[in-house]
Structures are given as C-alpha cells and as structure tokens.
C-alpha atoms as a PDB file:
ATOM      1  CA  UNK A   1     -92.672 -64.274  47.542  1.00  0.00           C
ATOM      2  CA  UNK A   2     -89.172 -64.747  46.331  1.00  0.00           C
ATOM      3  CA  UNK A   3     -88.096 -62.077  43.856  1.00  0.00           C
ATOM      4  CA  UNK A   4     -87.399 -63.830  39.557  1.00  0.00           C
ATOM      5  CA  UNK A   5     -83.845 -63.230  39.124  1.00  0.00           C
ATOM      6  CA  UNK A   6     -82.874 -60.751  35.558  1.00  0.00           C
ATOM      7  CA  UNK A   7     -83.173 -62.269  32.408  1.00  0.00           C
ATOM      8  CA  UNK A   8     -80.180 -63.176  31.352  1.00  0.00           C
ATOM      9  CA  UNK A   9     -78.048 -60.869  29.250  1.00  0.00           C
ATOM     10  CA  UNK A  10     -77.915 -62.479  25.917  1.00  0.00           C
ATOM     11  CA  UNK A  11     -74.157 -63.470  25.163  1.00  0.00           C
ATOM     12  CA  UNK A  12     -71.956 -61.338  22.909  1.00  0.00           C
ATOM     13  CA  UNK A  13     -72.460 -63.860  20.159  1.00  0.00           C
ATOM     14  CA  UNK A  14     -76.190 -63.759  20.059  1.00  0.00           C
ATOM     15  CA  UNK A  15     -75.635 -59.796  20.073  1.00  0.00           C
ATOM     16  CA  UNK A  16     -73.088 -59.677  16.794  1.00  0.00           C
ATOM     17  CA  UNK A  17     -75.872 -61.803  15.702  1.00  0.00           C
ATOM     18  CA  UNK A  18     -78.514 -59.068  15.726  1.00  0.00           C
ATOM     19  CA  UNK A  19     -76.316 -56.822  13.860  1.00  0.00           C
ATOM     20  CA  UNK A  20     -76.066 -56.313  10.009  1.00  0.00           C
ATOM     21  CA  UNK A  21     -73.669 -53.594   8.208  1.00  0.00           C
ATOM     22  CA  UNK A  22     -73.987 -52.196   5.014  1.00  0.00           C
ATOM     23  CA  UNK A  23     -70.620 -50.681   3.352  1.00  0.00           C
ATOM     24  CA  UNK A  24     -70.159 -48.450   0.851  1.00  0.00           C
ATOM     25  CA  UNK A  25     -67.156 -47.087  -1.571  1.00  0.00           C
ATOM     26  CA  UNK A  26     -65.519 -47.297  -4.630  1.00  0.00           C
ATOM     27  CA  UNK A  27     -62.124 -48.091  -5.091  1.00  0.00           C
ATOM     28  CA  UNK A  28     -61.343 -48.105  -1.412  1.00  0.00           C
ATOM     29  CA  UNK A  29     -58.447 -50.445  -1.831  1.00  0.00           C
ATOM     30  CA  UNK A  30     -56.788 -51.418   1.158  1.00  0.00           C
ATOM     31  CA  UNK A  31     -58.922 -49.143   3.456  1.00  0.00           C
ATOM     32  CA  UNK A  32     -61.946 -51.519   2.141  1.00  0.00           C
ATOM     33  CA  UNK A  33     -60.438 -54.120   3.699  1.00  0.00           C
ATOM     34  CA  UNK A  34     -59.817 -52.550   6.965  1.00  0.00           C
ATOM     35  CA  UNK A  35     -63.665 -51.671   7.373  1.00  0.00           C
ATOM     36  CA  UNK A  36     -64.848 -55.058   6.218  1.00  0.00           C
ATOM     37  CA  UNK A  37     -62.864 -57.124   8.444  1.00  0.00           C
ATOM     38  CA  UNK A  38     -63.410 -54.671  11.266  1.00  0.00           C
ATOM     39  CA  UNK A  39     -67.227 -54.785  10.778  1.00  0.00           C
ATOM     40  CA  UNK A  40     -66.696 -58.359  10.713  1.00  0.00           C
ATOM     41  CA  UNK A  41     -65.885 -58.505  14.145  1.00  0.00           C
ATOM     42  CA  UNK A  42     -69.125 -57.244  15.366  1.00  0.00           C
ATOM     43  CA  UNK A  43     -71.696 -58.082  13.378  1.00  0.00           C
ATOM     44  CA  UNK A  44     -73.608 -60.962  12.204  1.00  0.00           C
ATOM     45  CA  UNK A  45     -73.618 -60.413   8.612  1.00  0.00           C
ATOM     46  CA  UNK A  46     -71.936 -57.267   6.237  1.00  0.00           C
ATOM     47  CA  UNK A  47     -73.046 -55.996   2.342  1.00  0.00           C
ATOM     48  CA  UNK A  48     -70.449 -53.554   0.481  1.00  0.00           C
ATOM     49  CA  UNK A  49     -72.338 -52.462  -1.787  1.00  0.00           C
ATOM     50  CA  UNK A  50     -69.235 -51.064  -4.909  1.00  0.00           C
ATOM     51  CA  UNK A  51     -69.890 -48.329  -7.092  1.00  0.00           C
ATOM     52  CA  UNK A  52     -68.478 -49.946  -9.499  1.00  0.00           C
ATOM     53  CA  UNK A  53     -64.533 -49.927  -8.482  1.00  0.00           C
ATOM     54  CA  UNK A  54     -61.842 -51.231 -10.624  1.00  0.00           C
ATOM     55  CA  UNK A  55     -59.232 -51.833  -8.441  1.00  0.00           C
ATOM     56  CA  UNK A  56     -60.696 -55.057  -7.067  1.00  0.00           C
ATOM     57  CA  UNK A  57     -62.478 -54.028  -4.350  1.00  0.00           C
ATOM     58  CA  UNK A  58     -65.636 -56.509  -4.964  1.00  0.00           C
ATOM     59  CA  UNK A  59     -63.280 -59.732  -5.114  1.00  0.00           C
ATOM     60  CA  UNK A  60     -61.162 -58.019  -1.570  1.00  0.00           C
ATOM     61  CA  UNK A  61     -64.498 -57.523   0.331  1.00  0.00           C
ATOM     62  CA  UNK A  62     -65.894 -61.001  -1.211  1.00  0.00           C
ATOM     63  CA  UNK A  63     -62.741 -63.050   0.127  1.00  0.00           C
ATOM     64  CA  UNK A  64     -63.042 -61.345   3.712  1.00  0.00           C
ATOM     65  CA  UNK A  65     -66.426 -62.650   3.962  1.00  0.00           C
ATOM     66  CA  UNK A  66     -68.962 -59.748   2.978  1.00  0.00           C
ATOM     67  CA  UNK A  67     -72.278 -60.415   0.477  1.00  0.00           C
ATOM     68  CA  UNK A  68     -71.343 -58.023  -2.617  1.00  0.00           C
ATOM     69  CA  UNK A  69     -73.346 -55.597  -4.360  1.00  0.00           C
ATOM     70  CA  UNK A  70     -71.718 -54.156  -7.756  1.00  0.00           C
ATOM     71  CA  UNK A  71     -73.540 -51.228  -9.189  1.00  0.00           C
ATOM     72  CA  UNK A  72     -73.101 -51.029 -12.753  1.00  0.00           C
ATOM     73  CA  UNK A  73     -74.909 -48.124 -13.670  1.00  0.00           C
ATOM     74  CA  UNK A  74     -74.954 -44.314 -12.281  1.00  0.00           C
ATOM     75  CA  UNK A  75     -76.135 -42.680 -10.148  1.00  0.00           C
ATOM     76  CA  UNK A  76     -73.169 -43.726  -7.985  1.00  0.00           C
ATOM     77  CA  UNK A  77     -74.644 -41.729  -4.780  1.00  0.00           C
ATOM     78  CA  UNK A  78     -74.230 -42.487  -0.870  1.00  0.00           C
ATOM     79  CA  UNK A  79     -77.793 -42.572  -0.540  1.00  0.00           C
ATOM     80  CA  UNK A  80     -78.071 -45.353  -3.616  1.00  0.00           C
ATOM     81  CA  UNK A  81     -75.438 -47.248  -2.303  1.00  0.00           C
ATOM     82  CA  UNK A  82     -76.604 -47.491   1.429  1.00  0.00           C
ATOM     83  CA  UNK A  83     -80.393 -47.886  -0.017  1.00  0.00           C
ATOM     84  CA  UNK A  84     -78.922 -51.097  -2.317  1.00  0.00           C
ATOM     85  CA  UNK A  85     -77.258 -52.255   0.539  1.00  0.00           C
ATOM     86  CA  UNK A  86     -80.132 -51.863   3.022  1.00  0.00           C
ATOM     87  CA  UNK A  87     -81.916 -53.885   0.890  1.00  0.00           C
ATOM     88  CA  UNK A  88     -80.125 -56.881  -0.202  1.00  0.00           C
ATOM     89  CA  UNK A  89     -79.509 -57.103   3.908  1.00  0.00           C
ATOM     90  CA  UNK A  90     -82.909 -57.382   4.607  1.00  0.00           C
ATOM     91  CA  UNK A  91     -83.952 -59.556   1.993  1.00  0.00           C
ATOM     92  CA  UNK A  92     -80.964 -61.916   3.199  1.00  0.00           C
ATOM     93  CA  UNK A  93     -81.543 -61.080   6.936  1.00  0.00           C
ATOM     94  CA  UNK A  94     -85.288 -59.746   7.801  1.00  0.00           C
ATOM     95  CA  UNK A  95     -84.714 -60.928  11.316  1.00  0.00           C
ATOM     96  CA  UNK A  96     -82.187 -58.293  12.315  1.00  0.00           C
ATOM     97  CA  UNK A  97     -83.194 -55.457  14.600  1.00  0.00           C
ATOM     98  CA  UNK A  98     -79.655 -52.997  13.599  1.00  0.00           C
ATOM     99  CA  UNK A  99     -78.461 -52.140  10.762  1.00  0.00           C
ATOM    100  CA  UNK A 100     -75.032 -50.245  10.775  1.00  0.00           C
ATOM    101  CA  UNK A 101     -74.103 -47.808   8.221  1.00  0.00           C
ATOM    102  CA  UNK A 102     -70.587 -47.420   7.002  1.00  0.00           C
ATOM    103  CA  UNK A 103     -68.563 -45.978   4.457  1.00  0.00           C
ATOM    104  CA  UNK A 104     -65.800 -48.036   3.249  1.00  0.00           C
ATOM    105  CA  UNK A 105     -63.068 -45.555   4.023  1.00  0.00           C
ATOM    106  CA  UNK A 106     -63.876 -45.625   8.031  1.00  0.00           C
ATOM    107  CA  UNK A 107     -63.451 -48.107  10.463  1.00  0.00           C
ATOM    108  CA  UNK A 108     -65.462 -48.981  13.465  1.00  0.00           C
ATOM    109  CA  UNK A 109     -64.124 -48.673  16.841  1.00  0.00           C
ATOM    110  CA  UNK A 110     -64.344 -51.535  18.473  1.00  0.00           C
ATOM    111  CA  UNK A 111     -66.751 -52.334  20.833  1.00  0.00           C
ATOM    112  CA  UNK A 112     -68.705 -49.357  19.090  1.00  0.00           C
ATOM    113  CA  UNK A 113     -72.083 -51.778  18.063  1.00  0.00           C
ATOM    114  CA  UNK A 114     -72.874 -53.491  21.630  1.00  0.00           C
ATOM    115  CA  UNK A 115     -72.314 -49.706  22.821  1.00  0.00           C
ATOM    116  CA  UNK A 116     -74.604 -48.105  20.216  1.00  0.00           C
ATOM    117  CA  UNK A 117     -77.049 -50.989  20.998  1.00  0.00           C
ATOM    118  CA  UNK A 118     -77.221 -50.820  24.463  1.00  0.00           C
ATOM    119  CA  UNK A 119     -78.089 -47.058  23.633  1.00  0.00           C
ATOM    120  CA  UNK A 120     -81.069 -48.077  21.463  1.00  0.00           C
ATOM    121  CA  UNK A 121     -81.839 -50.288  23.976  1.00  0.00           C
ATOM    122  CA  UNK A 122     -82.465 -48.342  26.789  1.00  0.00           C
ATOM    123  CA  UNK A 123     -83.859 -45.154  25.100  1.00  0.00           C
ATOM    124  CA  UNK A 124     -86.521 -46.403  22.633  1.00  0.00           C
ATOM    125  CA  UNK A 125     -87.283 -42.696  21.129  1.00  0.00           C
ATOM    126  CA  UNK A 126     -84.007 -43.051  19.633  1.00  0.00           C
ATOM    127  CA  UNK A 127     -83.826 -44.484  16.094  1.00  0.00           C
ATOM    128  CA  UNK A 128     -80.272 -43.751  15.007  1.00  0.00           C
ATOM    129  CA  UNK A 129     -76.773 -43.081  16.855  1.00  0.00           C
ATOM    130  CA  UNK A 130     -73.753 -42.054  16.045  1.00  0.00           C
ATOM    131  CA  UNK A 131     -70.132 -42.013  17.236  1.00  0.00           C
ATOM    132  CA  UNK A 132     -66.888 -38.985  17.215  1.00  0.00           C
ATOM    133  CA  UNK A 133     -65.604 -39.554  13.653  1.00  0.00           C
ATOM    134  CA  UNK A 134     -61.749 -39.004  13.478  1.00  0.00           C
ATOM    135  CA  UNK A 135     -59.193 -38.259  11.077  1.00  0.00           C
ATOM    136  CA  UNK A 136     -55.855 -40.816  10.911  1.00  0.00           C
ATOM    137  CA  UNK A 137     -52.931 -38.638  10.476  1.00  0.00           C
ATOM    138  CA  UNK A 138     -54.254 -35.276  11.007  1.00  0.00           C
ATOM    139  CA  UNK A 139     -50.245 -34.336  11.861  1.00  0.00           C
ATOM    140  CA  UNK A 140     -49.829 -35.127   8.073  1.00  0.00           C
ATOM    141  CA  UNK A 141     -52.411 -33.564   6.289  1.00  0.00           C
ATOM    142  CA  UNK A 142     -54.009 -29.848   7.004  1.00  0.00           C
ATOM    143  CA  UNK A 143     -56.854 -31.143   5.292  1.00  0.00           C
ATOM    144  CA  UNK A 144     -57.591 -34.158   7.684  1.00  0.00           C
ATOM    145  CA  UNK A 145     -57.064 -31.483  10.586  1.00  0.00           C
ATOM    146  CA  UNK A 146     -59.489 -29.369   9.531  1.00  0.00           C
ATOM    147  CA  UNK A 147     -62.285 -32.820   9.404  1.00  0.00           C
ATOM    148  CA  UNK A 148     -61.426 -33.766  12.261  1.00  0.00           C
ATOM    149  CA  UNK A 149     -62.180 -30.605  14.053  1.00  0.00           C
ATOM    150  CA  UNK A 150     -65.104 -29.950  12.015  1.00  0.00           C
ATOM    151  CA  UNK A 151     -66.560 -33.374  13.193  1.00  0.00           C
ATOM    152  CA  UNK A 152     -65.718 -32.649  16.877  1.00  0.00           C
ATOM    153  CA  UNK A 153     -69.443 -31.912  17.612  1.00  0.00           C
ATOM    154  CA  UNK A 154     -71.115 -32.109  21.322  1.00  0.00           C
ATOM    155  CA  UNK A 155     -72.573 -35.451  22.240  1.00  0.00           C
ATOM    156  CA  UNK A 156     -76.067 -35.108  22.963  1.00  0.00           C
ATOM    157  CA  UNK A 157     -79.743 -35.206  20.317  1.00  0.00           C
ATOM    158  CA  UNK A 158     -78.537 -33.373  16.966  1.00  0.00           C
ATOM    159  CA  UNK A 159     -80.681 -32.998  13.976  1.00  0.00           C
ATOM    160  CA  UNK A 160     -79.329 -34.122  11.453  1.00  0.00           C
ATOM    161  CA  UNK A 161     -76.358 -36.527  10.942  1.00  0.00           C
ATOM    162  CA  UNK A 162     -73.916 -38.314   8.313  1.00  0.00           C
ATOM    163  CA  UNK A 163     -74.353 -41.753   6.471  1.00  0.00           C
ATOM    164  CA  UNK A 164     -72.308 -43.791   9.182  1.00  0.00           C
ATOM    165  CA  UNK A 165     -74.867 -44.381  12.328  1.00  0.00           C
ATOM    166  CA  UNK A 166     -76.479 -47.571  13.775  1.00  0.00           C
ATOM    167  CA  UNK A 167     -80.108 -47.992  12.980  1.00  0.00           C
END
C-alpha cells in the first residue's frame, strides 16, 4: 500500500490569516505606528485599543489599517486595555486560533508569529509564548541598559510572564 503524502503546509497567507493582535498604549506617537504596521505584516487582523491619547494616536493606528478602541474612562490599566482589545477581536474575528499581545511601544520581530505558532503547534500543553524583549539604544540610555539585561531571561517554561506573548 502506497504511503498518503503530508498534508500540505498551509501557505503563509492562510497563516497571517489565523492571527489577530491586540495593541495597547497611550500616546505612543510615532512608536504606535511602528508596532501597527509591523503587526500588520503578520497578522490577519490588529485592535489598538488607546487609553485615551491626545496626540492622535487613534486617527495614526486607524489610517494604517487597525480596528480602534478609545477608552474614555479610567481605569487606564494593561490588563483593561488588552481585555477591551481581546474582546472587540473576537467579536470581529471568533474564527482565529492566536491572539498576539502587544504593547504599542514594541515591535515584533519579524517572522516572530509563524515561529511562535509553529511552537503552539507542535507542543499543545503550551498556551502562551514569548520572545527576548530588547531595548533600542541601550548605548544611550543607562536606563534602557539596565531593561534590557533585566529581560535577558533563559529560554525554557517560566511561570509567569509580561503582557506581550502569543496566545
């Protein structure tokens, strides 16, 4: 008996398309627009959900393509924000299997999603990963130096972890 070939791997379209991201920030500015459009790139569909900015971050993520969520009213948390944004994504998009959490002051490597996936994927006791955050211009800024080696953790299971991970 001849042997089925493998399913096919699904194309990298049809993965971005399994992919939502919620964003979070307020008054993120240009940064904002660095994590939108670079969320953009690998997933299907992206919230920011704003705290309520006044520097026009709703109307920058809005033009770069992202569903908007303005918060008008306190508590201005992480948690809120991400649960707001969690939210409106599912009620727009109750098909998708990954949800990406991301402040709006970080940027996702690229490639990071199918990789984080593919992790998922093959280890289904896993419900959440997360990537080596780094500081930009830790020569600049003692501050950013001292993040960036406080986030150089071991890869490996950890017990806790921040609000940017794939879910």
């Amino acid at each position: 008996m001849a042997e089925s070939p493998p399913p096919a791997r699904p194309s990298a379209a049809s993965d971005r398309d399994r992919v939502g991201v919620v964003v979070i920030g307020r008054n993120e500015g240009e940064r904002l627009a660095c994590a939108v459009a670079a969320a953009l790139e690998q997933a299907a569909i992206v919230v920011y959900v704003d705290s309520n900015s006044d520097d026009g971050s709703r109307d920058r993520a809005a033009a770069l393509g992202a569903e908007v969520v303005h918060l008008t009213a306190g508590p201005y948390t992480p948690s809120r924000g991400r649960q707001e944004g969690f939210e409106h994504l599912t009620r727009l998009r109750p098909d998708l299997p990954y949800v990406q959490f991301i402040d709006g002051d970080c940027l996702l490597a690229p490639g990071w999603i199918a990789t984080a996936r593919a992790y998922l994927d093959a280890h289904p006791d896993v419900v959440a990963v997360f990537g080596r955050r780094r500081e930009e211009r830790t020569a600049e800024s003692l501050y950013s130096r001292l993040m960036d080696v406080d986030w150089d953790q071991p890869p490996g299971e950890a017990p806790n972890f921040g609000g940017d991970a794939l879910v």
